[in-house]
Protein backbone atom coordinates (compact mmCIF):
# COMPACT_ATOMS: atom_id res chain seq x y z
CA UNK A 1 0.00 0.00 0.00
CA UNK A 2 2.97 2.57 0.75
CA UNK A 3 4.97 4.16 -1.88
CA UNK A 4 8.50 2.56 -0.42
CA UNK A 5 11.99 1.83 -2.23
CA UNK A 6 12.04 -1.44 -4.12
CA UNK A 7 14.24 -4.04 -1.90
CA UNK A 8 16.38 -6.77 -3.57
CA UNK A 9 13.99 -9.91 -3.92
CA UNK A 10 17.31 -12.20 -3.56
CA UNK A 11 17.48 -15.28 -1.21
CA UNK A 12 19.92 -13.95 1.14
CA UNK A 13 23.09 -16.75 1.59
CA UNK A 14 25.10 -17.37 5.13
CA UNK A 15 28.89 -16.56 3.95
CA UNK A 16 31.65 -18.43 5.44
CA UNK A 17 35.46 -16.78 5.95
CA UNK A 18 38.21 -19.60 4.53
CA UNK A 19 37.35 -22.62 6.24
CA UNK A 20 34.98 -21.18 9.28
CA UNK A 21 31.55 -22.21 9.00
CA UNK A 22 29.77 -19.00 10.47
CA UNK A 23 26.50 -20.10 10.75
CA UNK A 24 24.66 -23.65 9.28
CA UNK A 25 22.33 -23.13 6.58
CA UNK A 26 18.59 -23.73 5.93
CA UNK A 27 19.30 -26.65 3.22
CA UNK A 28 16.61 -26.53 0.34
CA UNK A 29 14.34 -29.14 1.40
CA UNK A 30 13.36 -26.86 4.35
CA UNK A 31 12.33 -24.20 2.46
CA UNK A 32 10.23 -26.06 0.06
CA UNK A 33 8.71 -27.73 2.50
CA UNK A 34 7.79 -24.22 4.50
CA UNK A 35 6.58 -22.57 1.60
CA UNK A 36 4.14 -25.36 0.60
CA UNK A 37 2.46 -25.70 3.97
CA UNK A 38 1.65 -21.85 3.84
CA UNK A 39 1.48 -20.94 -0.20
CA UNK A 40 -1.99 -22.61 -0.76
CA UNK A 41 -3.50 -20.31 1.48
CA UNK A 42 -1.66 -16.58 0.45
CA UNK A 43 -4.20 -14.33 -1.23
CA UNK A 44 -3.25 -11.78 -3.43
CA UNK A 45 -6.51 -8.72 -2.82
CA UNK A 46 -7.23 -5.92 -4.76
CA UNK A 47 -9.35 -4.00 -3.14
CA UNK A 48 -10.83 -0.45 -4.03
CA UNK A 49 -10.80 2.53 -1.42
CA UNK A 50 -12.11 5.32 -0.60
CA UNK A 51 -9.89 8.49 -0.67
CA UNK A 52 -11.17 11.92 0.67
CA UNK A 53 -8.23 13.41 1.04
CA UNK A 54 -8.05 15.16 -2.32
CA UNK A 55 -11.51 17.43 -1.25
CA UNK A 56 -13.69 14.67 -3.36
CA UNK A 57 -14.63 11.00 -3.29
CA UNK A 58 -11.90 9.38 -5.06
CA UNK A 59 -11.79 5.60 -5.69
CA UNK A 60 -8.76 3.69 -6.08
CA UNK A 61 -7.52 0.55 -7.48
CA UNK A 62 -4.70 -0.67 -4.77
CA UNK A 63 -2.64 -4.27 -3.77
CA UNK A 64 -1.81 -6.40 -0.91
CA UNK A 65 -1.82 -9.73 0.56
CA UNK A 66 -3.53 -12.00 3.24
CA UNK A 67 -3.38 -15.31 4.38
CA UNK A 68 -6.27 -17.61 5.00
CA UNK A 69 -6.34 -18.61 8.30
CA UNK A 70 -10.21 -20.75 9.00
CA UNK A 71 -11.39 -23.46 6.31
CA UNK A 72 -14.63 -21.02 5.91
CA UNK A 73 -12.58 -18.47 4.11
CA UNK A 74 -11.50 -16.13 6.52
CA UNK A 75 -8.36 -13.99 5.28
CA UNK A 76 -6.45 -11.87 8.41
CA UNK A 77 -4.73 -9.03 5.67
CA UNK A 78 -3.93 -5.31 7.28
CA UNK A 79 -6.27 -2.94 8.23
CA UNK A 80 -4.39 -0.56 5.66
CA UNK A 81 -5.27 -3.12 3.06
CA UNK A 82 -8.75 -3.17 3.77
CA UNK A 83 -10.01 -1.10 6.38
CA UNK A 84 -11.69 1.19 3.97
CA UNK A 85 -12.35 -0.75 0.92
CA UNK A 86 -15.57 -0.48 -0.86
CA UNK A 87 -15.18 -3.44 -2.88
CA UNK A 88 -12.37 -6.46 -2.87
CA UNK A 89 -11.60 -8.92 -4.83
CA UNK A 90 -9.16 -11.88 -4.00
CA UNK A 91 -6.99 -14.40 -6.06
CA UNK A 92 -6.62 -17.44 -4.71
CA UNK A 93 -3.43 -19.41 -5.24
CA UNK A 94 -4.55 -21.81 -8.10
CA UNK A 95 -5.59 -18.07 -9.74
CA UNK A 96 -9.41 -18.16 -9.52
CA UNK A 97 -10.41 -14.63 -8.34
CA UNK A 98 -13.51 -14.34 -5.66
CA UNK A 99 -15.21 -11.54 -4.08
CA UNK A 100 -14.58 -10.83 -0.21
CA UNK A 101 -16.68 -9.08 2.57
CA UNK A 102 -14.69 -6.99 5.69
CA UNK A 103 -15.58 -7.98 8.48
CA UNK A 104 -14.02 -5.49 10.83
CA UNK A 105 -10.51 -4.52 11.79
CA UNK A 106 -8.28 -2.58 14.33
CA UNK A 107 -6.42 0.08 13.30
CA UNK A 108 -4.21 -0.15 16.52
CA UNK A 109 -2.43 -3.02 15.30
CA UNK A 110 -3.11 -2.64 11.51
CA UNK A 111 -5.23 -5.94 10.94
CA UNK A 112 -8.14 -6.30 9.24
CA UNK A 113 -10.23 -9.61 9.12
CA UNK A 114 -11.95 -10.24 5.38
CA UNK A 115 -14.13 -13.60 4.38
CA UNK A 116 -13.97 -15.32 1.23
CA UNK A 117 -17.40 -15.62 -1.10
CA UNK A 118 -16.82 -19.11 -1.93
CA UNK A 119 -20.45 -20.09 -3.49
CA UNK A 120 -19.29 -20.22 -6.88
CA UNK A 121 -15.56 -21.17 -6.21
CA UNK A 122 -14.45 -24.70 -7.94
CA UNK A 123 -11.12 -25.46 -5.47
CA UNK A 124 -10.52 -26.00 -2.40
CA UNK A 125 -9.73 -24.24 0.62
CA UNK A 126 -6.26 -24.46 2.43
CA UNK A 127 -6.23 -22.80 5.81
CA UNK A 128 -2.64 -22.00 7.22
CA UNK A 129 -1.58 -22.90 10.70
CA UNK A 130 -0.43 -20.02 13.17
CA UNK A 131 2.47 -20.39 15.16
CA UNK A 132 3.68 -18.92 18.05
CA UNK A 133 5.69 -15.89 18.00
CA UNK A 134 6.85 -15.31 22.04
CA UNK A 135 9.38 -18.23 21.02
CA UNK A 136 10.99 -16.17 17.94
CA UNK A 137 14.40 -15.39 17.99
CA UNK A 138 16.99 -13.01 16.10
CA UNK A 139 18.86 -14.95 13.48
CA UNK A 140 15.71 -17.20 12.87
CA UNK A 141 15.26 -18.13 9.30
CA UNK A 142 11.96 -16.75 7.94
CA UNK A 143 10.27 -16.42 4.30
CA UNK A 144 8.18 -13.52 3.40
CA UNK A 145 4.95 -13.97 0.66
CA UNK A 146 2.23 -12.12 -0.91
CA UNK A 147 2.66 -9.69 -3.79
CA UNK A 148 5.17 -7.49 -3.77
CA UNK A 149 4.19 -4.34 -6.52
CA UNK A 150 1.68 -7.13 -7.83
CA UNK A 151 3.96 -9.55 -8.37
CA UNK A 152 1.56 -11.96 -6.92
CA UNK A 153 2.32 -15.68 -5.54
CA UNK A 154 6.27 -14.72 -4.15
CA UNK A 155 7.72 -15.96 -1.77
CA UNK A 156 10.95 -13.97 -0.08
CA UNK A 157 14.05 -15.58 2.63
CA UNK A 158 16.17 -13.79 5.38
CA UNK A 159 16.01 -13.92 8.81
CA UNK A 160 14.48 -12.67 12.15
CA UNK A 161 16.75 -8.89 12.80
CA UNK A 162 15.20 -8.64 16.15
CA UNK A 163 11.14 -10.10 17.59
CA UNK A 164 10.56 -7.05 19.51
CA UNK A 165 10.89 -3.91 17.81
CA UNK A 166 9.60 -0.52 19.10
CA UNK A 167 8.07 2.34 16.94
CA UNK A 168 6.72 5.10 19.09
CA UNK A 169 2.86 4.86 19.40
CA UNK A 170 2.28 8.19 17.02
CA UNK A 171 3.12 6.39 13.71
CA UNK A 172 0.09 6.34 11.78
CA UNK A 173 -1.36 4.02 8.92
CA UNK A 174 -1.96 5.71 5.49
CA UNK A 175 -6.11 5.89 6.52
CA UNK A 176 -4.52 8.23 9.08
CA UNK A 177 -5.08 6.41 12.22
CA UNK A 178 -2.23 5.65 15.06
CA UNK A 179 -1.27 1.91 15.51
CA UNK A 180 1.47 0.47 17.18
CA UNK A 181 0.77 1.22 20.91
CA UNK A 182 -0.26 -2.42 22.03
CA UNK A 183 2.41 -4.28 19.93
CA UNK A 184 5.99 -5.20 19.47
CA UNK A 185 7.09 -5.79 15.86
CA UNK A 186 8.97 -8.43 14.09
CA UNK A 187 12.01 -7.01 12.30
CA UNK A 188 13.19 -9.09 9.16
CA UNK A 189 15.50 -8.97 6.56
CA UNK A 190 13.59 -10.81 4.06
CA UNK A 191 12.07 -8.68 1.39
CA UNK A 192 9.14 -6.88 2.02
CA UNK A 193 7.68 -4.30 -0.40
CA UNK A 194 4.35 -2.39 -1.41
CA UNK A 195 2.03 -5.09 -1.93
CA UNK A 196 3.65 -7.57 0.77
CA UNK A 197 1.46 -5.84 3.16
CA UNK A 198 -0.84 -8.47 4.97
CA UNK A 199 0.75 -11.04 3.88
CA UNK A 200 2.23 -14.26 6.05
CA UNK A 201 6.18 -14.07 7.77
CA UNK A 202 6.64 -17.74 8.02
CA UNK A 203 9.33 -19.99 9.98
CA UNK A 204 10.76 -23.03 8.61
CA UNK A 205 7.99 -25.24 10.57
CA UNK A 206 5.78 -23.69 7.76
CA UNK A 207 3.67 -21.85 10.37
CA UNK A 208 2.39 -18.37 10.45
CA UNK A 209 4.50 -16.10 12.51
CA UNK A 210 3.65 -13.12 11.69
CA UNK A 211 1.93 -10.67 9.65
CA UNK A 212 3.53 -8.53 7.02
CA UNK A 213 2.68 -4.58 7.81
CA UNK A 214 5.41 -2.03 7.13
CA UNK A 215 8.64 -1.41 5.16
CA UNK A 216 11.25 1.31 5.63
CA UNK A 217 11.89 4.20 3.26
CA UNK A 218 15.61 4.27 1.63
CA UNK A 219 16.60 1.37 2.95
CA UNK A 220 17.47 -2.05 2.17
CA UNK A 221 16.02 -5.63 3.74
CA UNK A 222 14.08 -3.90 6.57
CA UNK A 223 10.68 -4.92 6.89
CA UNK A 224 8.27 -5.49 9.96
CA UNK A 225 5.86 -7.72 10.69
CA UNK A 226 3.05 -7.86 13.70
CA UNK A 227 3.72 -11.07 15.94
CA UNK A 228 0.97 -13.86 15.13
CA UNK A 229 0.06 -14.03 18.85
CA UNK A 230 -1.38 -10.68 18.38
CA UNK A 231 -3.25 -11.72 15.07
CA UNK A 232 -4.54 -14.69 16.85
CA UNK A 233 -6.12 -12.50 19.51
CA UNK A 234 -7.16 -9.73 17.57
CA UNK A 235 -8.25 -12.06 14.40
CA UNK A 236 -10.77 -14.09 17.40
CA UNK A 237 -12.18 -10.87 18.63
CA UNK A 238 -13.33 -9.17 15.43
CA UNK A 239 -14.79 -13.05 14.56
CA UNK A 240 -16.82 -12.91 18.08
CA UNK A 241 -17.61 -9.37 17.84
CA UNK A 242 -17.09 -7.37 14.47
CA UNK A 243 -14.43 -5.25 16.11
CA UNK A 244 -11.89 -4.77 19.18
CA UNK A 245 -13.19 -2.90 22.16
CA UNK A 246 -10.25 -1.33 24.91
CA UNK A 247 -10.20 0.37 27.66
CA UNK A 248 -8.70 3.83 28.19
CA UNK A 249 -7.23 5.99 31.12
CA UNK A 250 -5.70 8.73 29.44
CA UNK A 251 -1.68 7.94 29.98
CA UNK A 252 1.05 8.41 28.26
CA UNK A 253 4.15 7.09 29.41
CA UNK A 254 7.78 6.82 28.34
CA UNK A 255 10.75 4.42 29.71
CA UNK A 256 12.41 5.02 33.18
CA UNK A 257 15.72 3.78 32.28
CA UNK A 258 17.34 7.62 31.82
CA UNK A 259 15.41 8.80 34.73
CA UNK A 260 16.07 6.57 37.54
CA UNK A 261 18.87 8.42 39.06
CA UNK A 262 16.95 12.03 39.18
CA UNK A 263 13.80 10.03 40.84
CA UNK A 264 15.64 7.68 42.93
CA UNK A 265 13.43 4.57 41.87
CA UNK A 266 15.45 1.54 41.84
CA UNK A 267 15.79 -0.52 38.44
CA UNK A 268 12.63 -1.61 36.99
CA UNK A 269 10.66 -0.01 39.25
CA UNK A 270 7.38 1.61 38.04
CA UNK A 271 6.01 3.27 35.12
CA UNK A 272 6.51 6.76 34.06
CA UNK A 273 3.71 8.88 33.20
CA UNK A 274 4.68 11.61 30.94
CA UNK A 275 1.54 13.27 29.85
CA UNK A 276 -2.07 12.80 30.65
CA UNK A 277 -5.39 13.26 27.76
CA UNK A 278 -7.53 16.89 29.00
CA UNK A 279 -10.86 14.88 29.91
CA UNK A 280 -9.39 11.98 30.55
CA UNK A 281 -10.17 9.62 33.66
CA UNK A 282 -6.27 10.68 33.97
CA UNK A 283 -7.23 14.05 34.41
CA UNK A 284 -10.17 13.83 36.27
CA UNK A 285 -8.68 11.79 38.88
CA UNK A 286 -5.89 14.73 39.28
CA UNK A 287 -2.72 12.35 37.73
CA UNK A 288 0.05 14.40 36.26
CA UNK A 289 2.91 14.07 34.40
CA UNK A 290 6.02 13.00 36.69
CA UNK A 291 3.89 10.86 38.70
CA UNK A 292 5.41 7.31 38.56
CA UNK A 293 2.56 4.40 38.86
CA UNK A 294 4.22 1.59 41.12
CA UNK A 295 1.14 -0.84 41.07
CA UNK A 296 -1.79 -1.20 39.07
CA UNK A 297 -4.36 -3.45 41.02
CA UNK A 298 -2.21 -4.52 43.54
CA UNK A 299 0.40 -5.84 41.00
CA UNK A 300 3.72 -4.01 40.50
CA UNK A 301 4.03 -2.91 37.06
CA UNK A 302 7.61 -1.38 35.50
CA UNK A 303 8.20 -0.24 32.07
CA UNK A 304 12.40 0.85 32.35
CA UNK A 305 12.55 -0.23 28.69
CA UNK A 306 10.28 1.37 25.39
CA UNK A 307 9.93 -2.55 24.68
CA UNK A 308 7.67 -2.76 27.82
CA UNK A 309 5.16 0.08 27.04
CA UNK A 310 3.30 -1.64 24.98
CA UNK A 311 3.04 -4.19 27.18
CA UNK A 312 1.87 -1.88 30.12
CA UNK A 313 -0.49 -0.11 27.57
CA UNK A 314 -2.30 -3.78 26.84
CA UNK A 315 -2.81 -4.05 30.62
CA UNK A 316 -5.34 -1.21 30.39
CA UNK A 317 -6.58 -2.20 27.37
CA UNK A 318 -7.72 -5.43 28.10
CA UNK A 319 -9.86 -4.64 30.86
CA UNK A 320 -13.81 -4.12 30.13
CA UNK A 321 -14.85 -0.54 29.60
CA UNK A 322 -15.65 0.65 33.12
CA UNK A 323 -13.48 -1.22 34.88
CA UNK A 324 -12.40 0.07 38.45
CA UNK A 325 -8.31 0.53 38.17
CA UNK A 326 -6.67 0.47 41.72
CA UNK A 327 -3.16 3.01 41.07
CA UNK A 328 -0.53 3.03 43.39
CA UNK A 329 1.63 6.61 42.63
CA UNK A 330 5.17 7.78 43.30
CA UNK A 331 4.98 11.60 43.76
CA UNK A 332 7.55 13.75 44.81
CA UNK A 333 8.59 11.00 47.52
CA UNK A 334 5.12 10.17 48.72
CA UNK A 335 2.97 7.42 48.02
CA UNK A 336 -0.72 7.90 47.26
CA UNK A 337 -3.78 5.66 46.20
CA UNK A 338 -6.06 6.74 43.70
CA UNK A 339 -9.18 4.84 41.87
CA UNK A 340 -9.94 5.36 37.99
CA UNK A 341 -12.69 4.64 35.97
CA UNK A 342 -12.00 3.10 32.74
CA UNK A 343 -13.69 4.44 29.62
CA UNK A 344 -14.09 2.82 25.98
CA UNK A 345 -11.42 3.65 23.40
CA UNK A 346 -13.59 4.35 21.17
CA UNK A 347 -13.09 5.57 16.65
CA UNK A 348 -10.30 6.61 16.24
CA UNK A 349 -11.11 8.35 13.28
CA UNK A 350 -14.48 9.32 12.40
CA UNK A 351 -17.03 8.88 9.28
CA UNK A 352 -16.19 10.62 6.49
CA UNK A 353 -18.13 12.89 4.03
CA UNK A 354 -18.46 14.66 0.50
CA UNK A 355 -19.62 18.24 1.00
CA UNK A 356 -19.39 17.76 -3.81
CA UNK A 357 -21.22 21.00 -4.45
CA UNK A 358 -19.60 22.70 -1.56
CA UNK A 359 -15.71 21.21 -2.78
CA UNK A 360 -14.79 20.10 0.20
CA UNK A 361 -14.27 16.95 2.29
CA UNK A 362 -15.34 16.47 6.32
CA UNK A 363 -15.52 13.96 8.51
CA UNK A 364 -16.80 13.45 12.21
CA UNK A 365 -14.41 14.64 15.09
CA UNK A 366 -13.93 12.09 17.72
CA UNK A 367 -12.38 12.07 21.18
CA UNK A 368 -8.88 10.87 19.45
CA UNK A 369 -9.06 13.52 17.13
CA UNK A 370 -9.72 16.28 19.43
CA UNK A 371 -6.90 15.23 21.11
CA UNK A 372 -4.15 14.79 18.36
CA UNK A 373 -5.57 17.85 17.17
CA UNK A 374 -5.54 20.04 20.35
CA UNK A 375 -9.47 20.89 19.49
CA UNK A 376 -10.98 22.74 22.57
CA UNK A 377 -14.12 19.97 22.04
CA UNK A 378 -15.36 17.85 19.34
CA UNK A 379 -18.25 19.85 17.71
CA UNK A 380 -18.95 20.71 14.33
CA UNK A 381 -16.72 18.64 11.44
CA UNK A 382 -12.95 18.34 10.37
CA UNK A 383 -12.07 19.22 6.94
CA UNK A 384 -10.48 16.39 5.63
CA UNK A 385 -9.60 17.71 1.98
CA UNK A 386 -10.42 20.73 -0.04
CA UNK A 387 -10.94 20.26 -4.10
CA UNK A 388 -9.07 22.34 -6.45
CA UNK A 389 -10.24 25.54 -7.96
CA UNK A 390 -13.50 24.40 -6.13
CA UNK A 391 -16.24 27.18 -3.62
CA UNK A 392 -13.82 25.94 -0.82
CA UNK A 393 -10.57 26.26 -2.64
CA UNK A 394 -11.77 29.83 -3.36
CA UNK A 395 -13.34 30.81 -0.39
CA UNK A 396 -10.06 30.60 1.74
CA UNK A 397 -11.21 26.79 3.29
CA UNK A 398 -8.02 24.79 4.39
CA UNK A 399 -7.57 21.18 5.31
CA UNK A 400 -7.85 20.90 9.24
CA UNK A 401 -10.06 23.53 9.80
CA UNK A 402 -13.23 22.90 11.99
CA UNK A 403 -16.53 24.20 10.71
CA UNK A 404 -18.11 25.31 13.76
CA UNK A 405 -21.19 27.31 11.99
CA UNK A 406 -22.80 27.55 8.81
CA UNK A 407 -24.85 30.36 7.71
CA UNK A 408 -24.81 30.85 11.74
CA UNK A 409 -26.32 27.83 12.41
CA UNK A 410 -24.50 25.61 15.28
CA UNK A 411 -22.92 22.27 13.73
CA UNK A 412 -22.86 19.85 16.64
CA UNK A 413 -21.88 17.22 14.81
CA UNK A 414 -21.75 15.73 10.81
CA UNK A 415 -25.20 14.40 10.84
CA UNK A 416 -26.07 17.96 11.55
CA UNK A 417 -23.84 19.28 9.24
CA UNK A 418 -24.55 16.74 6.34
CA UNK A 419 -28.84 17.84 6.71
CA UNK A 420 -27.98 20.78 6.69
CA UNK A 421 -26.13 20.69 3.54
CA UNK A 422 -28.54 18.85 1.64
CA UNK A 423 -30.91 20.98 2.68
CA UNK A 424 -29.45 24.08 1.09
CA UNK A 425 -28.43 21.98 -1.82
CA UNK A 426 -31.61 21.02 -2.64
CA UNK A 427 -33.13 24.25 -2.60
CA UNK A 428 -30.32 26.26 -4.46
CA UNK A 429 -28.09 28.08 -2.12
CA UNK A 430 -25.85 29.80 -3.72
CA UNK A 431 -23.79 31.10 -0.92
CA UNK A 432 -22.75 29.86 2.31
CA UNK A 433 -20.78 31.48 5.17
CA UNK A 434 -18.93 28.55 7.20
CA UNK A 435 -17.45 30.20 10.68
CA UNK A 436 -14.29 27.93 11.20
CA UNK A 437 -11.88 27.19 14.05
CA UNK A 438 -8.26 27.32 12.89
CA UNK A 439 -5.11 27.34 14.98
CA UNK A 440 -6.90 28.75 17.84
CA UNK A 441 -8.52 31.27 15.82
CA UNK A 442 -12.01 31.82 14.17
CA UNK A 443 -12.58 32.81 10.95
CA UNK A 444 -15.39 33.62 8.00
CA UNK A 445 -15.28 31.76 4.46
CA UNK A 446 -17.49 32.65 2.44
CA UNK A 447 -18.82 29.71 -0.38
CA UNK A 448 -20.03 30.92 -3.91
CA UNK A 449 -21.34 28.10 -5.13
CA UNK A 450 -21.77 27.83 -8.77
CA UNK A 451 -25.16 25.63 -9.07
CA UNK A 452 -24.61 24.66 -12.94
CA UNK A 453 -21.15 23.84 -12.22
CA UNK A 454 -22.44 21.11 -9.36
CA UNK A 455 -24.90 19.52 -12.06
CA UNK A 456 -22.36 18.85 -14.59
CA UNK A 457 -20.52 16.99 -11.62
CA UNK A 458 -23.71 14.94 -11.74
C-alpha cells in the first residue's frame, strides 16, 4: 500500500570466511517444505478505497496480501489493506479470483479480518496454521509472501533482525489512524515491499509467525511484521464481535531507564507517566505528568525499557470498559492511592463525508481527534480535503479547519452538518458562510457556489 523503495527480492546466503563455518544453513528441502504448507492459502486482494483526502470521493484501485487462516474463508490481511475498501476482490493461489466481505478490523495493530465468497468457487480451501511468535528469535530463518508491486504468488528468505521492535505509538497508517501502541514488531530482513502488506512471515515449521505490515523508506532488507500471537487474539475478537473494544485511562508514558537516578526509583521499578489526555479519567482523577505508577491493582508494574510500554499499555486495554483501576503513585517521595474509571477507546477516526457542491471533504471529530488535534471539544466537522479551484478552494477553506457554523447555524456534529447541507443543496443556495476554528482562531469563508457547475458533476 505505501509508496517505499524497491528491496532486492534475492534469497539472502550465510557466507563463510576460509574454512569457518559461520552459521549452518537452511538446506533446500526446508524451504520447500515451508513454503508449501503456507502458499496454498496466500491471497493476493485488490481491493478499491475510498480516498477523501483530495476534497472529493476518489476511488482507487490498490494491492496487498492476506493469508487464509479458518477453512470457511476467513483472510487476516492489514487494516491498511482493507479497512476502507468499498469493494475487494481476492486471487486465490490456483488463480481463480472471488469476491470478499470486511468484516471489521483494528487500526491499533493494523489488521483487518476479510471472508472469502466461496459459493461459486471450484477449489478447495487451504487454511494456514499459526504459530507462536513469544518463542521467535533473532537470526531465525523466515520467508516472506504475498505480492510485492503485484507480483503476486512470491515468496521472499532472510532472517528474524530482532522479535521485539519498538516504533513510538504516534506512527500512523496511510487511513490516518495511530497503531502500534499495544504491539511489538517483528524485524526481518527478508524482502518486504508495497504489496507484501498483509501477507504471512513464516518460519521453517511452515507456520504463520507473523503478519507482514510495514517497510522502511531508503533502505534495504528492513521490513516489519506484527507477531501472530497478536493476530490470533485480535483475528478471534473481530470473529466474536465485528471489532476490538479497549479500555482507556488517558496515559502516556515513556521508559524510566534515563530517569532513575533524578527520581531515585530503583531498576525496573514503576512506570513513568509523561503526559495525561484533558478529559481523561487521567485528568479527572488529578494524575500528572512525573507521577510514577508503582502498582496497578495490587500488581507491581515497571516499564524501564520502550519494549515494555506496549506491554503496560495492553494491561489497560484489556480490561472491560468501566473497569475500576486500583493506582498506586510515586509523587515527589510520597505514596498515594487513587481509583480510575475506565472508559471505551472508542473511533479513532471518524465517518467521512463529501460536502461535492460545496468542494470540500469532512468527517466526524472524535475524542482521538480532538486530542491529536488540540481541538478545545469535538463539535462541528474536520475538513479532511479541499478540491481544487472548487467554492472551498476559493473561499479561503483549508484542510484541518473545523466548521463550527454555517450560515450561523450551530454544527454539533456531521449528521447535523450533512442535513444541513442537503438541505441548502436542494433548494439552491448559492452562498454559504462557514465560521471555522483554525489554529486557535475563528474565521469567515465565504462559499459561492456555482449551481450549474455542481450539475455537470452529476
Amino acid at each position: 500500500m505505501r509508496r517505499w523503495l524497491l528491496a532486492p527480492l534475492a534469497l539472502l546466503l550465510v557466507m563463510g570466511a576460509g574454512h569457518t563455518t559461520l552459521a549452518q544453513p537452511v538446506d533446500q528441502q526446508s524451504i520447500y517444505q515451508a513454503r508449501d504448507r503456507v502458499l496454498p492459502a496466500l491471497v493476493h486482494i485488490q481491493p478499491v478505497i475510498k480516498n477523501y483526502f483530495t476534497g472529493e470521493l476518489e476511488k482507487q484501485a490498490v494491492v496487498g496480501s492476506g493469508v487464509i487462516f479458518h477453512a470457511d474463508g476467513y483472510v487476516v490481511t492489514n487494516y491498511h489493506v482493507a479497512g476502507k475498501a468499498a469493494r475487494i476482490i481476492c486471487t486465490l493461489n490456483d488463480k481463480e479470483q472471488v469476491p470478499a466481505e470486511y468484516i471489521g478490523g483494528d487500526p491499533m495493530t493494523d489488521l483487518a479480518v476479510i471472508k472469502l465468497d466461496l459459493q461459486e468457487y471450484p477449489g478447495e480451501i487451504h487454511a494456514a496454521q499459526f504459530g507462536d511468535s513469544d518463542s521467535l528469535k533473532s537470526g531465525q530463518y523466515v520467508l516472506a509472501m504475498g505480492s510485492p508491486l503485484s507480483l503476486s504468488r512470491t515468496v521472499s528468505a532472510g532472517v528474524i533482525s530482532t522479535p521485539d521492535r519498538y516504533f513510538s505509538a504516534d506512527v500512523r497508517l496511510p487511513t490516518g489512524e495511530p497503531t502500534g501502541r499495544y504491539n511489538l514488531w517483528i524485524q526481518t530482513d527478508a524482502a518486504i515491499n508495497p504489496g507484501n502488506s498483509g501477507g504471512p512471515l513464516v518460519d521453517m515449521n511452515g507456520e504463520v509467525i507473523g503478519i507482514n505490515s510495514r517497510a522502511t523508506f531508503f533502505a534495504n532488507n528492513l521490513g516489519f511484521a506484527i507477531p501472530v500471537n497478536i493476530v490470533k487474539e485480535v483475528s478471534r475478537r473481530i470473529l466474536a464481535d465485528g471489532e476490538v473494544t479497549r479500555s482507556y485511562l488517558g496515559l502516556h508514558c515513556q521508559a524510566m531507564q534515563e530517569l532513575e537516578d533524578y527520581f531515585g526509583t530503583a531498576p525496573n521499578t514503576g512506570v513513568l507517566i509523561s503526559s495525561v489526555d484533558p478529559g481523561s479519567p487521567a485528568e479527572e482523577t488529578y494524575l500528572r505528568g512525573g507521577d510514577i505508577i508503582l502498582q496497578m491493582n495490587g500488581e507491581a508494574v515497571s516499564a524501564r525499557f520502550v519494549e515494555e510500554l506496549p506491554g503496560f499499555y495492553s494491561r489497560i486495554a484489556e480490561l472491560k470498559p468501566g473497569s475500576e483501576v486500583q493506582l498506586q503513585v510515586l509523587r515527589n517521595e510520597e505514596t498515594y492511592e487513587f481509583e480510575l474509571t475506565t472508559r471505551e477507546l472508542g473511533e479513532l477516526q471518524g465517518e467521512d463525508f463529501e460536502a461535492r457542491e460545496w468542494g470540500f471533504t469532512v468527517k466526524a471529530i472524535t475524542r482521538q481527534m480532538q486530542i491529536d488535534n488540540q481541538l478545545d471539544d469535538s463539535t462541528g466537522v474536520f475538513v479532511v480535503g479541499v478540491k481544487s479551484a472548487g467554492p472551498a478552494d476559493e473561499g479561503g477553506l483549508i484542510r484541518s479547519d473545523v466548521v463550527k457554523t454555517v450560515n450561523g447555524e450551530k454544527i454539533a456534529d456531521l449528521s447535523q452538518f450533512r442535513t444541513l447541507y442537503e438541505t441548502m443543496v436542494a433548494e439552491g443556495a448559492e452562498r454559504a458562510l462557514l465560521t471555522v476554528s483554525r489554529g486557535g482562531s475563528t474565521r469567515y469563508v465565504l462559499l459561492k457556489i456555482d449551481q450549474e457547475a455542481g450539475e455537470d458533476n452529476e
